[in-house]
PDB file of N, CA and C in Angstrom:
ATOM      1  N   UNK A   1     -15.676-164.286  41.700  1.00  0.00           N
ATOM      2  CA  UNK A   1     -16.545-165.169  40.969  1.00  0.00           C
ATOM      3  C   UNK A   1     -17.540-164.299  40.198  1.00  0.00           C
ATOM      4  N   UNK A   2     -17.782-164.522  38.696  1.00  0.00           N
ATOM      5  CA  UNK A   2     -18.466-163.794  38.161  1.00  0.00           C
ATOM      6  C   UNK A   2     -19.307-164.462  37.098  1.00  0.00           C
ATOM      7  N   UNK A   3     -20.688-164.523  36.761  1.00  0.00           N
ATOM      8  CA  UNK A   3     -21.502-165.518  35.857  1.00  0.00           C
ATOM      9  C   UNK A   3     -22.378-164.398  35.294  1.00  0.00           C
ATOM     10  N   UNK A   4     -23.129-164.672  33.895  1.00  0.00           N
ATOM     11  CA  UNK A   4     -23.275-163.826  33.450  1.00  0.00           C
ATOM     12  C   UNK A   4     -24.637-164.990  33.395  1.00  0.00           C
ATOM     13  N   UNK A   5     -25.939-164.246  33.284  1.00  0.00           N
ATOM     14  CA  UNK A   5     -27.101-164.803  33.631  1.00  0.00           C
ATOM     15  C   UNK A   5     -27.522-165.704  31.966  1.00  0.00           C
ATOM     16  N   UNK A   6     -27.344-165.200  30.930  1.00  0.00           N
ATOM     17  CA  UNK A   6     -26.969-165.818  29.421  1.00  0.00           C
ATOM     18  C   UNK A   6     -26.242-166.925  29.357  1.00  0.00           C
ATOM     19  N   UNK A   7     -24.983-167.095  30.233  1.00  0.00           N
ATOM     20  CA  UNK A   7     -24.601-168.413  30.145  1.00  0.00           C
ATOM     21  C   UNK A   7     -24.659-169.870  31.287  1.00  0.00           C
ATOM     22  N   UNK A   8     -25.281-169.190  32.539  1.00  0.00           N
ATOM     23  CA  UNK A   8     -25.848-169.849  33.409  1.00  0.00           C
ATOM     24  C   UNK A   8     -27.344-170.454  32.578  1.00  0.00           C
ATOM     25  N   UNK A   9     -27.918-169.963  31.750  1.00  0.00           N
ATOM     26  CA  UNK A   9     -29.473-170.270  30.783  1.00  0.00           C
ATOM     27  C   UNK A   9     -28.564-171.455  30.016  1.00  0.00           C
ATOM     28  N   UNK A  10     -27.685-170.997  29.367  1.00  0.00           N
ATOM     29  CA  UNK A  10     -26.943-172.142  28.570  1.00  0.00           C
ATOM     30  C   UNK A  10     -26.644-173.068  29.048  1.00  0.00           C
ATOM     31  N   UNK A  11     -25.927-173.102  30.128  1.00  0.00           N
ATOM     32  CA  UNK A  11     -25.772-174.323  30.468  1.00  0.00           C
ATOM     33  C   UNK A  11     -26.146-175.063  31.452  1.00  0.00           C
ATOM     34  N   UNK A  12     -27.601-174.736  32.071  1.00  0.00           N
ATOM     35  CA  UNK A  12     -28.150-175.003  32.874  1.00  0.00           C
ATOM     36  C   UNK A  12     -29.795-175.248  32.068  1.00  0.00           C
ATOM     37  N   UNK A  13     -30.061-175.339  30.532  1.00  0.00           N
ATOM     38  CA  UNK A  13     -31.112-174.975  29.873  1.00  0.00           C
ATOM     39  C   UNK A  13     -32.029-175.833  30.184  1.00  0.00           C
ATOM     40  N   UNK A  14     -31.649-177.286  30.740  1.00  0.00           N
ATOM     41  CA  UNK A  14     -31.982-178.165  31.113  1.00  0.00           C
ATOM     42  C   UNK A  14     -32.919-178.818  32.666  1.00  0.00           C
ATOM     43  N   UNK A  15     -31.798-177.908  33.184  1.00  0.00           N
ATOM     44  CA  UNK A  15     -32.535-178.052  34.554  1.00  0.00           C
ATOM     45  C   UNK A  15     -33.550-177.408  35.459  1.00  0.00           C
ATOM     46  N   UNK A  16     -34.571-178.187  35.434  1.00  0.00           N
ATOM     47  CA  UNK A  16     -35.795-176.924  36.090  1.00  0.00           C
ATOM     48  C   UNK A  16     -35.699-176.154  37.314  1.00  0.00           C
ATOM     49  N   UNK A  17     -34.426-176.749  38.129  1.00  0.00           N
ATOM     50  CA  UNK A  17     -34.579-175.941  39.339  1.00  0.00           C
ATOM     51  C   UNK A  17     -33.794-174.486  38.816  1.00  0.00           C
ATOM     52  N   UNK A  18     -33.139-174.508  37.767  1.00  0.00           N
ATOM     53  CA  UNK A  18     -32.841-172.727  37.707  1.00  0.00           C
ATOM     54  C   UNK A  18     -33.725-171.824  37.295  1.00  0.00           C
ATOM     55  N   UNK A  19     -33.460-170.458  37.965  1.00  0.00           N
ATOM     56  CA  UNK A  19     -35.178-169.433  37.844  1.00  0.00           C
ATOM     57  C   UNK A  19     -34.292-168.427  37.755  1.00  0.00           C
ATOM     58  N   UNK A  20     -34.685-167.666  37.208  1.00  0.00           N
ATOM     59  CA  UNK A  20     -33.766-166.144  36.951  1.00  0.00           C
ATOM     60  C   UNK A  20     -34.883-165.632  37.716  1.00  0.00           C
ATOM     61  N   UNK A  21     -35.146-163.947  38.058  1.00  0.00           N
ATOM     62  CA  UNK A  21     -35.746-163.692  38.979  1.00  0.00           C
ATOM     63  C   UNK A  21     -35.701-161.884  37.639  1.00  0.00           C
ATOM     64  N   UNK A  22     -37.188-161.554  38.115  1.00  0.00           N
ATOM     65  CA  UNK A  22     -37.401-160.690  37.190  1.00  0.00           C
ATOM     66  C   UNK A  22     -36.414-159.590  37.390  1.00  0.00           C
ATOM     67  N   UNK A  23     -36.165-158.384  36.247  1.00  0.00           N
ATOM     68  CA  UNK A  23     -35.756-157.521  36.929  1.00  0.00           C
ATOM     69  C   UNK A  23     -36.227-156.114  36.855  1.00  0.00           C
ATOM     70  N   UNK A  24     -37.016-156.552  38.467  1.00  0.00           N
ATOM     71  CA  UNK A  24     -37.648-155.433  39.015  1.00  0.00           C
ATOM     72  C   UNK A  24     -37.328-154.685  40.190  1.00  0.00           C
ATOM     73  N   UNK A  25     -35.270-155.148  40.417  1.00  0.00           N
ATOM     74  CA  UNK A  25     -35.082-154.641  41.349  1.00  0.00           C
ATOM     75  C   UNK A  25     -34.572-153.283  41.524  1.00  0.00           C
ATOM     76  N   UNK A  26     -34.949-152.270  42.674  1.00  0.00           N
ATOM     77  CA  UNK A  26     -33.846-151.144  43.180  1.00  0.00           C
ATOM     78  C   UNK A  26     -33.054-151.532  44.585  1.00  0.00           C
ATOM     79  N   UNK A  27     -32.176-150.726  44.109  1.00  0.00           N
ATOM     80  CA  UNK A  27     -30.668-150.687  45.302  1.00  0.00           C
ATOM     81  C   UNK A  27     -31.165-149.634  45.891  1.00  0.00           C
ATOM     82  N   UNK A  28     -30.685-150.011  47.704  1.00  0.00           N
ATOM     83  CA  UNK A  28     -30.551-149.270  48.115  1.00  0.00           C
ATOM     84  C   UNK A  28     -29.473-149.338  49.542  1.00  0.00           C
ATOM     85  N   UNK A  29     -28.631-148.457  50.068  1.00  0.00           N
ATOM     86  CA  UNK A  29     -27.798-148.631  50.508  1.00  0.00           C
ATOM     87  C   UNK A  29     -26.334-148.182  49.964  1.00  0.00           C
ATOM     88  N   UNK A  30     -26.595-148.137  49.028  1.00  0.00           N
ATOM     89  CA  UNK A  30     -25.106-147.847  48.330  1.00  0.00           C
ATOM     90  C   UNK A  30     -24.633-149.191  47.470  1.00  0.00           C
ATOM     91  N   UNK A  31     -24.869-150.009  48.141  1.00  0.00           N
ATOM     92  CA  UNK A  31     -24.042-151.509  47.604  1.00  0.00           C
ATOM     93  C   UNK A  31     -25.191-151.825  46.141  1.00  0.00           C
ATOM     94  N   UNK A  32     -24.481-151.923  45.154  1.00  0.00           N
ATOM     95  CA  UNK A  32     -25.488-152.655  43.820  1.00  0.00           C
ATOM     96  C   UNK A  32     -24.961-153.985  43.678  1.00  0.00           C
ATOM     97  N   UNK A  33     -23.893-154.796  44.048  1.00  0.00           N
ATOM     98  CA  UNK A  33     -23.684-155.769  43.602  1.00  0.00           C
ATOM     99  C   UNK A  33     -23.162-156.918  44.907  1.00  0.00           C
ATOM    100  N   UNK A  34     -23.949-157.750  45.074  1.00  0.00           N
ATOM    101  CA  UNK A  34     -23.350-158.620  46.599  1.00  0.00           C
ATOM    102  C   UNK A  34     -23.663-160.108  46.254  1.00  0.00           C
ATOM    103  N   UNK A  35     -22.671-160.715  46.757  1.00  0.00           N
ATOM    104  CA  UNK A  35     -23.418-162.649  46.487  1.00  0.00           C
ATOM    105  C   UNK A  35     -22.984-162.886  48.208  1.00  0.00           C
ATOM    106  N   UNK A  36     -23.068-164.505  48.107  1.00  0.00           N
ATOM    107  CA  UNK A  36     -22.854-165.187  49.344  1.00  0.00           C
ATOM    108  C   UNK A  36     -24.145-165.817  49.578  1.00  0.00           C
ATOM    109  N   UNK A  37     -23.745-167.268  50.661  1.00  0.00           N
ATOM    110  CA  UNK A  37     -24.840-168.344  50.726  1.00  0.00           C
ATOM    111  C   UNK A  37     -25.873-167.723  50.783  1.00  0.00           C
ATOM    112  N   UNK A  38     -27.180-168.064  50.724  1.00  0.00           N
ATOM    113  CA  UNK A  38     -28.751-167.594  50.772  1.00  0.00           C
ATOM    114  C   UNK A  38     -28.749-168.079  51.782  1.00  0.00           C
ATOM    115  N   UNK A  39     -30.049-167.528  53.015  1.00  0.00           N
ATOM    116  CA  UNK A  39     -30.766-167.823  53.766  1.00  0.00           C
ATOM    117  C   UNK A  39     -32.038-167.477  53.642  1.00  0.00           C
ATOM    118  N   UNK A  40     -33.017-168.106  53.714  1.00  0.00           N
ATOM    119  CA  UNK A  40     -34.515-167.634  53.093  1.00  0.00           C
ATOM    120  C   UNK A  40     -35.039-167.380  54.478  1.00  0.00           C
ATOM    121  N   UNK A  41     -36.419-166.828  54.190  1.00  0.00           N
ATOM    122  CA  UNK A  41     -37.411-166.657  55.851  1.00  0.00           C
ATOM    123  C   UNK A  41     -38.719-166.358  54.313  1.00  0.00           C
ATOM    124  N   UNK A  42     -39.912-166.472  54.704  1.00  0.00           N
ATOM    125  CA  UNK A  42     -41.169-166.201  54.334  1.00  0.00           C
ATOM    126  C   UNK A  42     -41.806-165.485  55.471  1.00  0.00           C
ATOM    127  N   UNK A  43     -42.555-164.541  55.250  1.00  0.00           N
ATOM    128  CA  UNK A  43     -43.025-163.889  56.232  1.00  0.00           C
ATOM    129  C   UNK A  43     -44.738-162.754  55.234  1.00  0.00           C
ATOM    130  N   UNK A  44     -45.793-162.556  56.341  1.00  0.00           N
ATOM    131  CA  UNK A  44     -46.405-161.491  55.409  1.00  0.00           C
ATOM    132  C   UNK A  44     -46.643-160.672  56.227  1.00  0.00           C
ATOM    133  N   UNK A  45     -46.501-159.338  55.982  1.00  0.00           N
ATOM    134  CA  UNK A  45     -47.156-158.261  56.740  1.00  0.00           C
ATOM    135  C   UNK A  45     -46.591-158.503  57.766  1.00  0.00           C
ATOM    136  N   UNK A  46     -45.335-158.648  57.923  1.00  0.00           N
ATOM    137  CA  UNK A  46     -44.687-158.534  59.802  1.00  0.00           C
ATOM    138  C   UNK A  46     -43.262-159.257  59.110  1.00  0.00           C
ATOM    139  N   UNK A  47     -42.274-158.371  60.092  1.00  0.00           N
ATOM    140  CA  UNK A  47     -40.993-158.358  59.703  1.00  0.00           C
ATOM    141  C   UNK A  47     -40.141-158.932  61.083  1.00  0.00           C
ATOM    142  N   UNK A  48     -40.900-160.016  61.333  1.00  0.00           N
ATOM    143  CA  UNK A  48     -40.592-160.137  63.071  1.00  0.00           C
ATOM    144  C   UNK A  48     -39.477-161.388  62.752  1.00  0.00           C
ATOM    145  N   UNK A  49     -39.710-161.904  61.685  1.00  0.00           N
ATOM    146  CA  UNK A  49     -38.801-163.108  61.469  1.00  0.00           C
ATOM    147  C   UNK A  49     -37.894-162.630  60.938  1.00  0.00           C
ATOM    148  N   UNK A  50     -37.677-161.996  60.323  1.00  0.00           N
ATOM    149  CA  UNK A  50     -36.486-161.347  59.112  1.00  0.00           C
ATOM    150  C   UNK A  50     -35.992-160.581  59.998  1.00  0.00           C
ATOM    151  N   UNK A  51     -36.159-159.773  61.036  1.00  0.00           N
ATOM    152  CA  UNK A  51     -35.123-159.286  61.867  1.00  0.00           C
ATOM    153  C   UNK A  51     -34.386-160.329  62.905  1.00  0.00           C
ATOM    154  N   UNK A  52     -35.080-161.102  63.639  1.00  0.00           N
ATOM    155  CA  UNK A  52     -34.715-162.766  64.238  1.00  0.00           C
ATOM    156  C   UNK A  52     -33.579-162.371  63.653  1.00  0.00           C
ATOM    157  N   UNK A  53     -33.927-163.236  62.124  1.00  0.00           N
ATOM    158  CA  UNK A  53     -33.108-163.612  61.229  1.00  0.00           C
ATOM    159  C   UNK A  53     -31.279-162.893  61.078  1.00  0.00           C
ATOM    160  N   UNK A  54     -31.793-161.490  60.680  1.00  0.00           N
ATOM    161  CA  UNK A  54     -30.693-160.371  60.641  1.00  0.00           C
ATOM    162  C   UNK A  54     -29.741-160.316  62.152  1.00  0.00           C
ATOM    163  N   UNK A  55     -30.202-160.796  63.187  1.00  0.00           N
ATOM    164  CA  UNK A  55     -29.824-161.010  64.374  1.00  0.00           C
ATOM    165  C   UNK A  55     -28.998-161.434  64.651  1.00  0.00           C
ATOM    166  N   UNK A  56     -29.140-162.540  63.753  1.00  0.00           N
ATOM    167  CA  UNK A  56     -27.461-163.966  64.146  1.00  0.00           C
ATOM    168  C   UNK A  56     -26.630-163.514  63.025  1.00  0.00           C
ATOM    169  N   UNK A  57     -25.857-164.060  63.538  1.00  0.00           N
ATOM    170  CA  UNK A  57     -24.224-164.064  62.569  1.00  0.00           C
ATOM    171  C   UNK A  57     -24.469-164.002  61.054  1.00  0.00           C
ATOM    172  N   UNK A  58     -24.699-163.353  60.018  1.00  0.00           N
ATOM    173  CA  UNK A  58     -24.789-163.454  58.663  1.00  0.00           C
ATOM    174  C   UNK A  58     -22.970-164.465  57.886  1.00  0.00           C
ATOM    175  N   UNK A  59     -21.990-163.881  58.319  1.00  0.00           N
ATOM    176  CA  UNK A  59     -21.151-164.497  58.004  1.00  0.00           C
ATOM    177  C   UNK A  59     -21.106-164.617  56.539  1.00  0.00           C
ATOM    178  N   UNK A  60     -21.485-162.810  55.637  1.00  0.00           N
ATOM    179  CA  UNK A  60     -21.446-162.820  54.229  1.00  0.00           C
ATOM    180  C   UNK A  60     -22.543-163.536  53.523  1.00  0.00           C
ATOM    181  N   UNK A  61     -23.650-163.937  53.925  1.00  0.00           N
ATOM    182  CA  UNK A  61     -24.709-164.811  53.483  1.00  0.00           C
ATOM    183  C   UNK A  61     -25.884-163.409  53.049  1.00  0.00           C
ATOM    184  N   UNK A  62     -26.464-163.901  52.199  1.00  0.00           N
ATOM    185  CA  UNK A  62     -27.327-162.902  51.986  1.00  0.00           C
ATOM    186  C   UNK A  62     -28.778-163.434  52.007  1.00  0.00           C
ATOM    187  N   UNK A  63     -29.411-162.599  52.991  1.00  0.00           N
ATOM    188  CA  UNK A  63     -31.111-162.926  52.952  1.00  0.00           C
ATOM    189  C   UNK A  63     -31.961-162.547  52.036  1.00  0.00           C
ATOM    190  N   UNK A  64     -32.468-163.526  51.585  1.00  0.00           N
ATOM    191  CA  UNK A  64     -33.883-163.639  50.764  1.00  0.00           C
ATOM    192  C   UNK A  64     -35.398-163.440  51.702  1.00  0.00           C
ATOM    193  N   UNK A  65     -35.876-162.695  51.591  1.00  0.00           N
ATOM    194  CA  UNK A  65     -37.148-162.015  52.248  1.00  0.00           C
ATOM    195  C   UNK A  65     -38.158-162.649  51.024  1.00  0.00           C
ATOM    196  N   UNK A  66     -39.158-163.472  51.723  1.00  0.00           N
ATOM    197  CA  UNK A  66     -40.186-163.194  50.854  1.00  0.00           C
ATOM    198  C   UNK A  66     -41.627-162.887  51.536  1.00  0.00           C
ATOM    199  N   UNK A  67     -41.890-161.718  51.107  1.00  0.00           N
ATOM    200  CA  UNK A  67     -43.160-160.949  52.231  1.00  0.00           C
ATOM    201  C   UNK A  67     -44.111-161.283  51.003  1.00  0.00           C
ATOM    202  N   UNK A  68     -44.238-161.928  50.018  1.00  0.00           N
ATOM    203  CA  UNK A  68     -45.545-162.439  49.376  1.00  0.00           C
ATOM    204  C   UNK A  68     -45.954-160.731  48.479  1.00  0.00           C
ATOM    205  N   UNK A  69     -45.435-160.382  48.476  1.00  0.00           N
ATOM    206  CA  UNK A  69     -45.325-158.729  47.539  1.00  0.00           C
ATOM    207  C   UNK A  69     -46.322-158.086  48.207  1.00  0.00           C
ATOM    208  N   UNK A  70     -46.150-158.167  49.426  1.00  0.00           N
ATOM    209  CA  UNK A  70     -47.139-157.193  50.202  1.00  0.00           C
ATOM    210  C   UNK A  70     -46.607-155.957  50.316  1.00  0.00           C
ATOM    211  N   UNK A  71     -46.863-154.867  50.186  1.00  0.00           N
ATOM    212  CA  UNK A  71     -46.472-153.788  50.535  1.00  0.00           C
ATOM    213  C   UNK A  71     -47.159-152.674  51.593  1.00  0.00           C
ATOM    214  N   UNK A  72     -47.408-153.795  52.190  1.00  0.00           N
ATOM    215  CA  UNK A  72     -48.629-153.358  53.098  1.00  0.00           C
ATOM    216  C   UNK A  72     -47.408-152.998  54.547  1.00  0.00           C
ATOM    217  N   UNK A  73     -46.455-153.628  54.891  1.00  0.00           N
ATOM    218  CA  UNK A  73     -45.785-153.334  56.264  1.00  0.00           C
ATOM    219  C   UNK A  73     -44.635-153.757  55.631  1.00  0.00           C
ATOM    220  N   UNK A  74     -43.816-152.675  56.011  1.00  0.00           N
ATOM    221  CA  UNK A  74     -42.361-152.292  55.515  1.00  0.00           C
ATOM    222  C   UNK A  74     -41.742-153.811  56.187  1.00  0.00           C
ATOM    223  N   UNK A  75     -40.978-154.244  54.968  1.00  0.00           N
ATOM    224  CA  UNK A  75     -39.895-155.029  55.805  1.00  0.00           C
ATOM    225  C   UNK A  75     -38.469-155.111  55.969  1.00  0.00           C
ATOM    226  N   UNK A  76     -38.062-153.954  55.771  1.00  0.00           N
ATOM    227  CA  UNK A  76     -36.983-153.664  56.276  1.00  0.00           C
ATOM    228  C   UNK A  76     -36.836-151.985  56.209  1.00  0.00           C
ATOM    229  N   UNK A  77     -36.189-151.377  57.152  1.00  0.00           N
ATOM    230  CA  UNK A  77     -35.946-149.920  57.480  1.00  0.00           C
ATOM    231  C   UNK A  77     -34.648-149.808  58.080  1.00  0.00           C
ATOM    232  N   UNK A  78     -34.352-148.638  58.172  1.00  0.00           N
ATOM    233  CA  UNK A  78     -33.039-148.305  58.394  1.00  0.00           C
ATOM    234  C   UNK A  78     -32.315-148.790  59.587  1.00  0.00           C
ATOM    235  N   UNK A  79     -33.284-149.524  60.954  1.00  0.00           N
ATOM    236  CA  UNK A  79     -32.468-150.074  62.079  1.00  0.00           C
ATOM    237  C   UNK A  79     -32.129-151.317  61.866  1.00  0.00           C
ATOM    238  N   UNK A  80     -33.341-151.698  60.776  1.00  0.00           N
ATOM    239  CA  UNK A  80     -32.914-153.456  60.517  1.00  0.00           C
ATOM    240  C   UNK A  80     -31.924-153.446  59.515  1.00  0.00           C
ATOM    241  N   UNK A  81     -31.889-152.961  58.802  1.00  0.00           N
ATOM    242  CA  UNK A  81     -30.403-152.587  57.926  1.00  0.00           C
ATOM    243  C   UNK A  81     -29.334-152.338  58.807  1.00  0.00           C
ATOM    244  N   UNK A  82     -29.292-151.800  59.455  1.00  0.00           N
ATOM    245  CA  UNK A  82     -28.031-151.687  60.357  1.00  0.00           C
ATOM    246  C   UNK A  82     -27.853-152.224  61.067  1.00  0.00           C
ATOM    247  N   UNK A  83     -28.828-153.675  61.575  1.00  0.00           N
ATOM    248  CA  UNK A  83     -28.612-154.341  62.343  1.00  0.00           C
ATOM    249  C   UNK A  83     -27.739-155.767  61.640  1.00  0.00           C
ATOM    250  N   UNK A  84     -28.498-155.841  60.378  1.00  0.00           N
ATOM    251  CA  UNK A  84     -28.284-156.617  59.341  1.00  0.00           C
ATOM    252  C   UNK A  84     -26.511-156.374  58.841  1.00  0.00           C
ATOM    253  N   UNK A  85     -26.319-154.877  58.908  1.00  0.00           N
ATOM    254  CA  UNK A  85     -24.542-154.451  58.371  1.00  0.00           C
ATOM    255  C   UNK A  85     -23.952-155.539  59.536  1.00  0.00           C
ATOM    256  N   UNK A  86     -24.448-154.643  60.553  1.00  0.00           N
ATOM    257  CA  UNK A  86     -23.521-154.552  62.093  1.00  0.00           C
ATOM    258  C   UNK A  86     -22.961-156.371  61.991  1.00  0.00           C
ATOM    259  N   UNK A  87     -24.184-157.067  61.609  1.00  0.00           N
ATOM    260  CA  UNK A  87     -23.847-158.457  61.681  1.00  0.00           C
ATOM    261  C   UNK A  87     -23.254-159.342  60.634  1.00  0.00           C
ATOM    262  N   UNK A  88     -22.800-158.876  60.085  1.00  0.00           N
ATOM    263  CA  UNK A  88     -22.124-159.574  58.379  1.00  0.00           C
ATOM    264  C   UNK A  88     -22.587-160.106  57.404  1.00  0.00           C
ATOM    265  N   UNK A  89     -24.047-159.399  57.493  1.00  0.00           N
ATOM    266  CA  UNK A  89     -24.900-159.767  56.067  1.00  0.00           C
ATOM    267  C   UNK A  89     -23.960-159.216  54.795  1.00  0.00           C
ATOM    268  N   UNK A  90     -24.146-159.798  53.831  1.00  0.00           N
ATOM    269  CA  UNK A  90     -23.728-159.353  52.545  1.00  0.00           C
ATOM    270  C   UNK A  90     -24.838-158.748  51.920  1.00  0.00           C
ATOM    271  N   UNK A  91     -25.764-158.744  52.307  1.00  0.00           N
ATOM    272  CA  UNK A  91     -27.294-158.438  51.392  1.00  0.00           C
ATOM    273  C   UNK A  91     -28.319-158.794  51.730  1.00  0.00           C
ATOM    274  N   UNK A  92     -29.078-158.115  51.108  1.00  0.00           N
ATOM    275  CA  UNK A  92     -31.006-158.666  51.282  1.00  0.00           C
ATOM    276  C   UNK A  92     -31.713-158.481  50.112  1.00  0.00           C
ATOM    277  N   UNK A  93     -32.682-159.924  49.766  1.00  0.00           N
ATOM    278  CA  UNK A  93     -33.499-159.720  48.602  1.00  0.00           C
ATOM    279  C   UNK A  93     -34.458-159.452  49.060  1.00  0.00           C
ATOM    280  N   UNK A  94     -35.696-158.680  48.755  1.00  0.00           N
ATOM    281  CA  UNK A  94     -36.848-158.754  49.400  1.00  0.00           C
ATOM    282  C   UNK A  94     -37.986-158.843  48.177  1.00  0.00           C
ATOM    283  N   UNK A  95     -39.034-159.265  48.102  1.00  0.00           N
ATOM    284  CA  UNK A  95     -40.311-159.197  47.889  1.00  0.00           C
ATOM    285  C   UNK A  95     -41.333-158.713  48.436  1.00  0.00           C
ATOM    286  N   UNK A  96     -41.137-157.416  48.733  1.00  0.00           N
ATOM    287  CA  UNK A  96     -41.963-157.143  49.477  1.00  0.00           C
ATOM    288  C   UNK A  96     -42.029-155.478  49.831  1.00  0.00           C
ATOM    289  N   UNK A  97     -42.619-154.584  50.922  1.00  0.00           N
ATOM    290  CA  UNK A  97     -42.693-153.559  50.908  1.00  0.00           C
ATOM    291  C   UNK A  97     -41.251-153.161  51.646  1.00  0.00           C
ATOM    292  N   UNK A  98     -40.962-152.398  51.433  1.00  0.00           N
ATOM    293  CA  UNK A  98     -39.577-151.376  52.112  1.00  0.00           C
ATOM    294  C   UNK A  98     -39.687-149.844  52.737  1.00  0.00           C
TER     295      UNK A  98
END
């Protein structure tokens, strides 16, 4: 499956729930390109939910982190990443510090 963000605007020009999302992201991990269902968590300054989270079964779903652009306490590091692989995440968005 492949959409190109120009024609998702087109034909979605209409509807307010679509948001493109700036791009201010870096990769890291190796992987640059991943989809699969979203699961969200909100969290600030503590990464206690987003690991919970990374915990259960991902099943190719990819987490959306939103730490409120704090960069004040890392929210994700190299054990929660690997806890996150180990379990069949496809990915993680974050907002936040790393």
């Amino acid at each position: 499956m492949s959409f190109k963000t120009t024609d998702l605007c087109d034909a979605f020009e209409t509807d307010p729930a679509l948001q493109i999302a700036e791009p201010l992201f870096n990769d890291y991990g190796g992987v640059t390109a991943f989809c699969g269902p979203i699961a969200t968590v909100k969290v600030f300054e503590d990464n206690v939910l987003a690991r919970q989270m990374l915990e259960t079964p991902g099943e190719g779903k990819v987490l959306v982190i939103d730490g409120e652009n704090s960069t004040w306490c890392a929210l994700l590091g190299d054990q929660v990443a690997e806890i996150a692989a180990n379990n069949g995440w496809s990915g993680i968005v974050i907002n936040g510090g790393i």
